[in-house]
N, C-alpha and C. Protein backbone atom coordinates (compact mmCIF):
# COMPACT_ATOMS: atom_id res chain seq x y z
N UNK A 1 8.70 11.75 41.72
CA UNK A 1 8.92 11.07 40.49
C UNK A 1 7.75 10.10 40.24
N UNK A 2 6.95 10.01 38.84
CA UNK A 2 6.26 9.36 38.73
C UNK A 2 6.36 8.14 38.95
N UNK A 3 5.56 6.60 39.45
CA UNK A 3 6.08 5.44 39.00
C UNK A 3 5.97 4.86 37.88
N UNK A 4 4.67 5.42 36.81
CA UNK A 4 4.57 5.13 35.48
C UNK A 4 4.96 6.18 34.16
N UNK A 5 5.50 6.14 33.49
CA UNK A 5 5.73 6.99 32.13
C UNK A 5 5.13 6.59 31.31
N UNK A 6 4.46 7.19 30.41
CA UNK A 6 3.58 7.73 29.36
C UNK A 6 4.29 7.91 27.93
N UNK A 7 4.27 6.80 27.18
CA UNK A 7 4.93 7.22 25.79
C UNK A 7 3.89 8.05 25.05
N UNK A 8 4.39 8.69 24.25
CA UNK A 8 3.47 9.35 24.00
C UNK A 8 2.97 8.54 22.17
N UNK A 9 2.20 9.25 21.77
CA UNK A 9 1.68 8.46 20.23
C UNK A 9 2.69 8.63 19.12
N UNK A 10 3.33 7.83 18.25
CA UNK A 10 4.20 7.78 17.58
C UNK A 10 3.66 9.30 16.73
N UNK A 11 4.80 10.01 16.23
CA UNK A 11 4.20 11.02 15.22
C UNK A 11 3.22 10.25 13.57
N UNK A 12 2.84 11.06 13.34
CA UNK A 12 1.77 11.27 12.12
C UNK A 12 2.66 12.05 11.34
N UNK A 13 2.63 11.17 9.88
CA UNK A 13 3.30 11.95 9.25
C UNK A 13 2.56 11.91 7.65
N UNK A 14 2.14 13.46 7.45
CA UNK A 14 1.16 13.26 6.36
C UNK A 14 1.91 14.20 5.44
N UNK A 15 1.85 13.90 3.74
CA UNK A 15 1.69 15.55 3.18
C UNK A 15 0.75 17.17 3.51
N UNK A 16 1.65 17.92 2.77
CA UNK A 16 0.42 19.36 2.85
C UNK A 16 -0.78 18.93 2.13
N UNK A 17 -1.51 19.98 2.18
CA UNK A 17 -2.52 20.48 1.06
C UNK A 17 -2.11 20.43 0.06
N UNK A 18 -0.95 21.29 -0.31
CA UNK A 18 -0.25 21.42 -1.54
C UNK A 18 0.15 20.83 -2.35
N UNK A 19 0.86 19.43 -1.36
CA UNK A 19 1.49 18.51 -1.97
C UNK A 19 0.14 17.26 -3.01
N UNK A 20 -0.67 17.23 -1.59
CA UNK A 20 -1.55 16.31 -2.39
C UNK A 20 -3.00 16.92 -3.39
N UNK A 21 -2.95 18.05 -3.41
CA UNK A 21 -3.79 18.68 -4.57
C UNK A 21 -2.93 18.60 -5.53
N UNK A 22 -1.42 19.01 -5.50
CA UNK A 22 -0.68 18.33 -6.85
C UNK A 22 -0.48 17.15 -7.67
N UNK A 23 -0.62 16.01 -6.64
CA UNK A 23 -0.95 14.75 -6.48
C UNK A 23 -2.29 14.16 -7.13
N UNK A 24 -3.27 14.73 -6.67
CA UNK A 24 -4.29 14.48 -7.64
C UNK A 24 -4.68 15.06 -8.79
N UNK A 25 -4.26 15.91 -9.30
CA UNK A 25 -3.91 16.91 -10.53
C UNK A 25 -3.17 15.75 -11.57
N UNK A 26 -1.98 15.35 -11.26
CA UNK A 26 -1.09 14.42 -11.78
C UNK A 26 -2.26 13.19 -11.89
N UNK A 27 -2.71 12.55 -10.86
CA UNK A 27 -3.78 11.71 -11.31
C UNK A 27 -4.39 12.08 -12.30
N UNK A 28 -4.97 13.09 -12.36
CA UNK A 28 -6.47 13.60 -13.18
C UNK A 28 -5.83 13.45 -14.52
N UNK A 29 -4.61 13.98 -14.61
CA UNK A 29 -4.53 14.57 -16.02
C UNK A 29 -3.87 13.29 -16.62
N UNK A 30 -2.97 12.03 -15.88
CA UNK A 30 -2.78 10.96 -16.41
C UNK A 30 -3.50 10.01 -17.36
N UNK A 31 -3.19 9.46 -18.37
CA UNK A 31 -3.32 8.37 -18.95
C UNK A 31 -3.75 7.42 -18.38
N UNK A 32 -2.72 6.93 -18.11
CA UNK A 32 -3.00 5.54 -17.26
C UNK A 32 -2.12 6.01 -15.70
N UNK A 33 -2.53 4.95 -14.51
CA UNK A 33 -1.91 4.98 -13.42
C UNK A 33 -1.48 3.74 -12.89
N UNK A 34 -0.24 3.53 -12.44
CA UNK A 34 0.25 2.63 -11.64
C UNK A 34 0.27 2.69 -9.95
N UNK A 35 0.49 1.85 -9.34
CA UNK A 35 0.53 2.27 -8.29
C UNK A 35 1.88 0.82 -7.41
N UNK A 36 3.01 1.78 -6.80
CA UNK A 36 3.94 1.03 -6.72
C UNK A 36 4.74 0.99 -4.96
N UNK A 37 4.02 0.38 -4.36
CA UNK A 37 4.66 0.41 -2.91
C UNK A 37 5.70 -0.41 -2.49
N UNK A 38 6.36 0.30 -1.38
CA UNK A 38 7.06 -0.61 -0.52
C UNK A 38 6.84 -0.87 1.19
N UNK A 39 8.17 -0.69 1.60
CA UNK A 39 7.66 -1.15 3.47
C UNK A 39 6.64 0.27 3.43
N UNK A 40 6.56 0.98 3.45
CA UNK A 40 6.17 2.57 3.66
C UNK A 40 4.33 1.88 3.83
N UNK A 41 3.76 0.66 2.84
CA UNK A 41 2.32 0.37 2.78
C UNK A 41 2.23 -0.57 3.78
N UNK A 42 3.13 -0.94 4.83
CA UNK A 42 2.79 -2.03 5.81
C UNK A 42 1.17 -1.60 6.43
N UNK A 43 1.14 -0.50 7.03
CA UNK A 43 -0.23 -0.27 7.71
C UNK A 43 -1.18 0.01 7.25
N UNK A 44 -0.89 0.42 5.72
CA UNK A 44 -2.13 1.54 4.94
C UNK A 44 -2.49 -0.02 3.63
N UNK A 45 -2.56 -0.99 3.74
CA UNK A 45 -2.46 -2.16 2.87
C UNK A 45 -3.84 -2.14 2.49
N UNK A 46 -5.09 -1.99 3.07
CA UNK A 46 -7.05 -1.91 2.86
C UNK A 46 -6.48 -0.41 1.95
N UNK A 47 -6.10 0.17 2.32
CA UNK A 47 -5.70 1.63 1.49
C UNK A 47 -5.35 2.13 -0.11
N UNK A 48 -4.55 1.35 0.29
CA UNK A 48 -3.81 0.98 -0.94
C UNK A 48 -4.42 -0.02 -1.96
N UNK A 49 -5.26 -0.82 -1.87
CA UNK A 49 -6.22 -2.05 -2.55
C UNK A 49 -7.32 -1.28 -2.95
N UNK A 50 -7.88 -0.24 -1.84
CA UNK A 50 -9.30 0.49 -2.73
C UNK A 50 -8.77 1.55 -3.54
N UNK A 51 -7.43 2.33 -2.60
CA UNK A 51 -7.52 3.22 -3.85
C UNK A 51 -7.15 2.92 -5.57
N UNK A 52 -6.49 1.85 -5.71
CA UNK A 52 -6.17 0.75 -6.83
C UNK A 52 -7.50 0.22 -7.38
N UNK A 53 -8.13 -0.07 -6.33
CA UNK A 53 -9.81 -0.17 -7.29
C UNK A 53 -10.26 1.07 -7.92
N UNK A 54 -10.62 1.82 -6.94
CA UNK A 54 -11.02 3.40 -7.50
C UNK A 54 -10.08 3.51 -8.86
N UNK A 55 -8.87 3.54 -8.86
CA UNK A 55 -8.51 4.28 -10.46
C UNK A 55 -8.04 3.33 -11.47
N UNK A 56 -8.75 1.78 -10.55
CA UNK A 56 -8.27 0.73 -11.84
C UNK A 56 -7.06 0.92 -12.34
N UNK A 57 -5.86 0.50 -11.24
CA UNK A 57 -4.55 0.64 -11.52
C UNK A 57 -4.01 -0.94 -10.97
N UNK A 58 -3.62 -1.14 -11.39
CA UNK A 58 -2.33 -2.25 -11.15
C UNK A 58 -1.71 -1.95 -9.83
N UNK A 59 -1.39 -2.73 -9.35
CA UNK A 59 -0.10 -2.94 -7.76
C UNK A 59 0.95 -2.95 -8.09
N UNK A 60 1.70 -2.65 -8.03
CA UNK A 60 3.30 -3.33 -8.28
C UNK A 60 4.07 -3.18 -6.68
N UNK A 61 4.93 -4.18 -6.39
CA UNK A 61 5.56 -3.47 -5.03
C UNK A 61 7.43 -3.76 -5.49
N UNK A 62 7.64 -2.90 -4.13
CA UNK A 62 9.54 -3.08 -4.41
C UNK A 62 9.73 -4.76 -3.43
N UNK A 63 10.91 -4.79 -3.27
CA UNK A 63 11.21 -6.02 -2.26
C UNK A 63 10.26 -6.01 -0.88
N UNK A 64 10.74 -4.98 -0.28
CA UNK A 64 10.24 -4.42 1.33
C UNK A 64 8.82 -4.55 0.94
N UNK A 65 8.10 -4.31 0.04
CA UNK A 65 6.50 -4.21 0.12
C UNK A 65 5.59 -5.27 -0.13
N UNK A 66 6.76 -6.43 -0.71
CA UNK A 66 5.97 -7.95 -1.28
C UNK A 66 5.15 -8.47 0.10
N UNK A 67 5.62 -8.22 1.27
CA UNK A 67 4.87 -8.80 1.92
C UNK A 67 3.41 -7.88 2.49
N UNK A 68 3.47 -6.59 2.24
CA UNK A 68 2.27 -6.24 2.51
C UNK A 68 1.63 -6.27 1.27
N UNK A 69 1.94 -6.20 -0.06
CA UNK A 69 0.33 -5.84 -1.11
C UNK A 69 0.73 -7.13 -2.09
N UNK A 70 1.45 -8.27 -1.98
CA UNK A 70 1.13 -9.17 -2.52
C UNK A 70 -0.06 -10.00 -2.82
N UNK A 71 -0.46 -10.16 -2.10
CA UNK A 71 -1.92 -11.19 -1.64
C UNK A 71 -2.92 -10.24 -2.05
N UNK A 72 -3.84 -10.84 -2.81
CA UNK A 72 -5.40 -10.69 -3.21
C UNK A 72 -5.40 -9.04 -3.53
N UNK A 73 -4.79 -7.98 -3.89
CA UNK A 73 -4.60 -6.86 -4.35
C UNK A 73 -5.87 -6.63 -5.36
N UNK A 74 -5.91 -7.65 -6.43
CA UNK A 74 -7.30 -7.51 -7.46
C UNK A 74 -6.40 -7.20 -8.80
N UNK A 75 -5.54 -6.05 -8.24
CA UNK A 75 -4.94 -5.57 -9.68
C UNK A 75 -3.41 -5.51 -9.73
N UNK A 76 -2.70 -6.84 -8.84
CA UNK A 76 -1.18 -7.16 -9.05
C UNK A 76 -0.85 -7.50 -10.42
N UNK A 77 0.38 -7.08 -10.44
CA UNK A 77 1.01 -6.53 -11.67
C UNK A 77 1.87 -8.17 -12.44
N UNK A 78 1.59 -9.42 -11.45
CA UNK A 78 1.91 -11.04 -11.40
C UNK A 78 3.14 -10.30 -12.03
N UNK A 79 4.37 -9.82 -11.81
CA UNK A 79 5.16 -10.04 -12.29
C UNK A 79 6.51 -10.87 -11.65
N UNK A 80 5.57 -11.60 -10.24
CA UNK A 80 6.78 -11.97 -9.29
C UNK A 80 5.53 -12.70 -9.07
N UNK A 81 5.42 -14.29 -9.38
CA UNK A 81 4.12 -15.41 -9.11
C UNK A 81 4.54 -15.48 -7.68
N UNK A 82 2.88 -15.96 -7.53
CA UNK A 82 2.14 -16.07 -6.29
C UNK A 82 2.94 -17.54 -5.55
N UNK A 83 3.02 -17.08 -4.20
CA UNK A 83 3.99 -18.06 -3.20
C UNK A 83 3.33 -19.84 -3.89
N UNK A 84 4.28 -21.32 -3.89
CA UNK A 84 3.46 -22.12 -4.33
C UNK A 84 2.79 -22.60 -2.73
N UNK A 85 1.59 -23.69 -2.51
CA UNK A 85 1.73 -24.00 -1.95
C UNK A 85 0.87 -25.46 -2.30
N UNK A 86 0.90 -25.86 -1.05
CA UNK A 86 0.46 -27.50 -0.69
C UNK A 86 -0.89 -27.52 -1.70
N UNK A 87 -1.30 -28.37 -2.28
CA UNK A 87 -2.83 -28.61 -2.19
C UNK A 87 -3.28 -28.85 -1.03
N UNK A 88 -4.58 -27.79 -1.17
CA UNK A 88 -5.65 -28.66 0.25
C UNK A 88 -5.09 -27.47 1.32
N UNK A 89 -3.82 -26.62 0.87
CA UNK A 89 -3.62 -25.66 2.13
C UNK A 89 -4.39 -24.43 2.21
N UNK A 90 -4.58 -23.82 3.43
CA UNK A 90 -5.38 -22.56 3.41
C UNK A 90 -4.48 -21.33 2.93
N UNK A 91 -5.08 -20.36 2.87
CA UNK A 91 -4.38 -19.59 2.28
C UNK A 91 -4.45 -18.89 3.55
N UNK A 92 -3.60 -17.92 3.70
CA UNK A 92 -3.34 -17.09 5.12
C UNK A 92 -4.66 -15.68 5.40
């Protein structure tokens, strides 16, 4: 019996091909684009901010996502103002 165990790497979980060539199709042919996360953007948050630059879209998030794409996004949707704080405090 070993004395150490080995977790192994959490799974990866991506779309097909399929899914996201449809995905950008729907981009292409859109008007305008929003872009609307929740907990799901905790890790992908640098991700989610350029690709929002790239198509010059707005942020919006659900409850679960205020704490990852609130802050400095570029293109938040302010429809839920920014935390207040102290004068003179840093920002995080």
């Amino acid at each position: 019996m070993p004395s150490q165990m080995t977790i192994p790497n959490p799974p990866i979980l991506c779309p097909s091909d399929a899914d996201l060539n449809q995905l950008v199709k729907m981009i292409d042919d859109a008007k305008t684009v929003a872009i609307f996360g929740g907990d799901g953007c905790r890790d992908a948050r640098d991700e989610v901010v350029q690709l929002a630059g790239r198509l010059k879209a707005p942020v919006g998030y659900a409850l679960r996502g205020k704490q990852w794409l609130e802050h400095d996004t570029g293109k938040n949707d302010r429809r839920h103002p920014p935390p207040r704080r102290r004068p003179g405090s840093k920002l995080p």
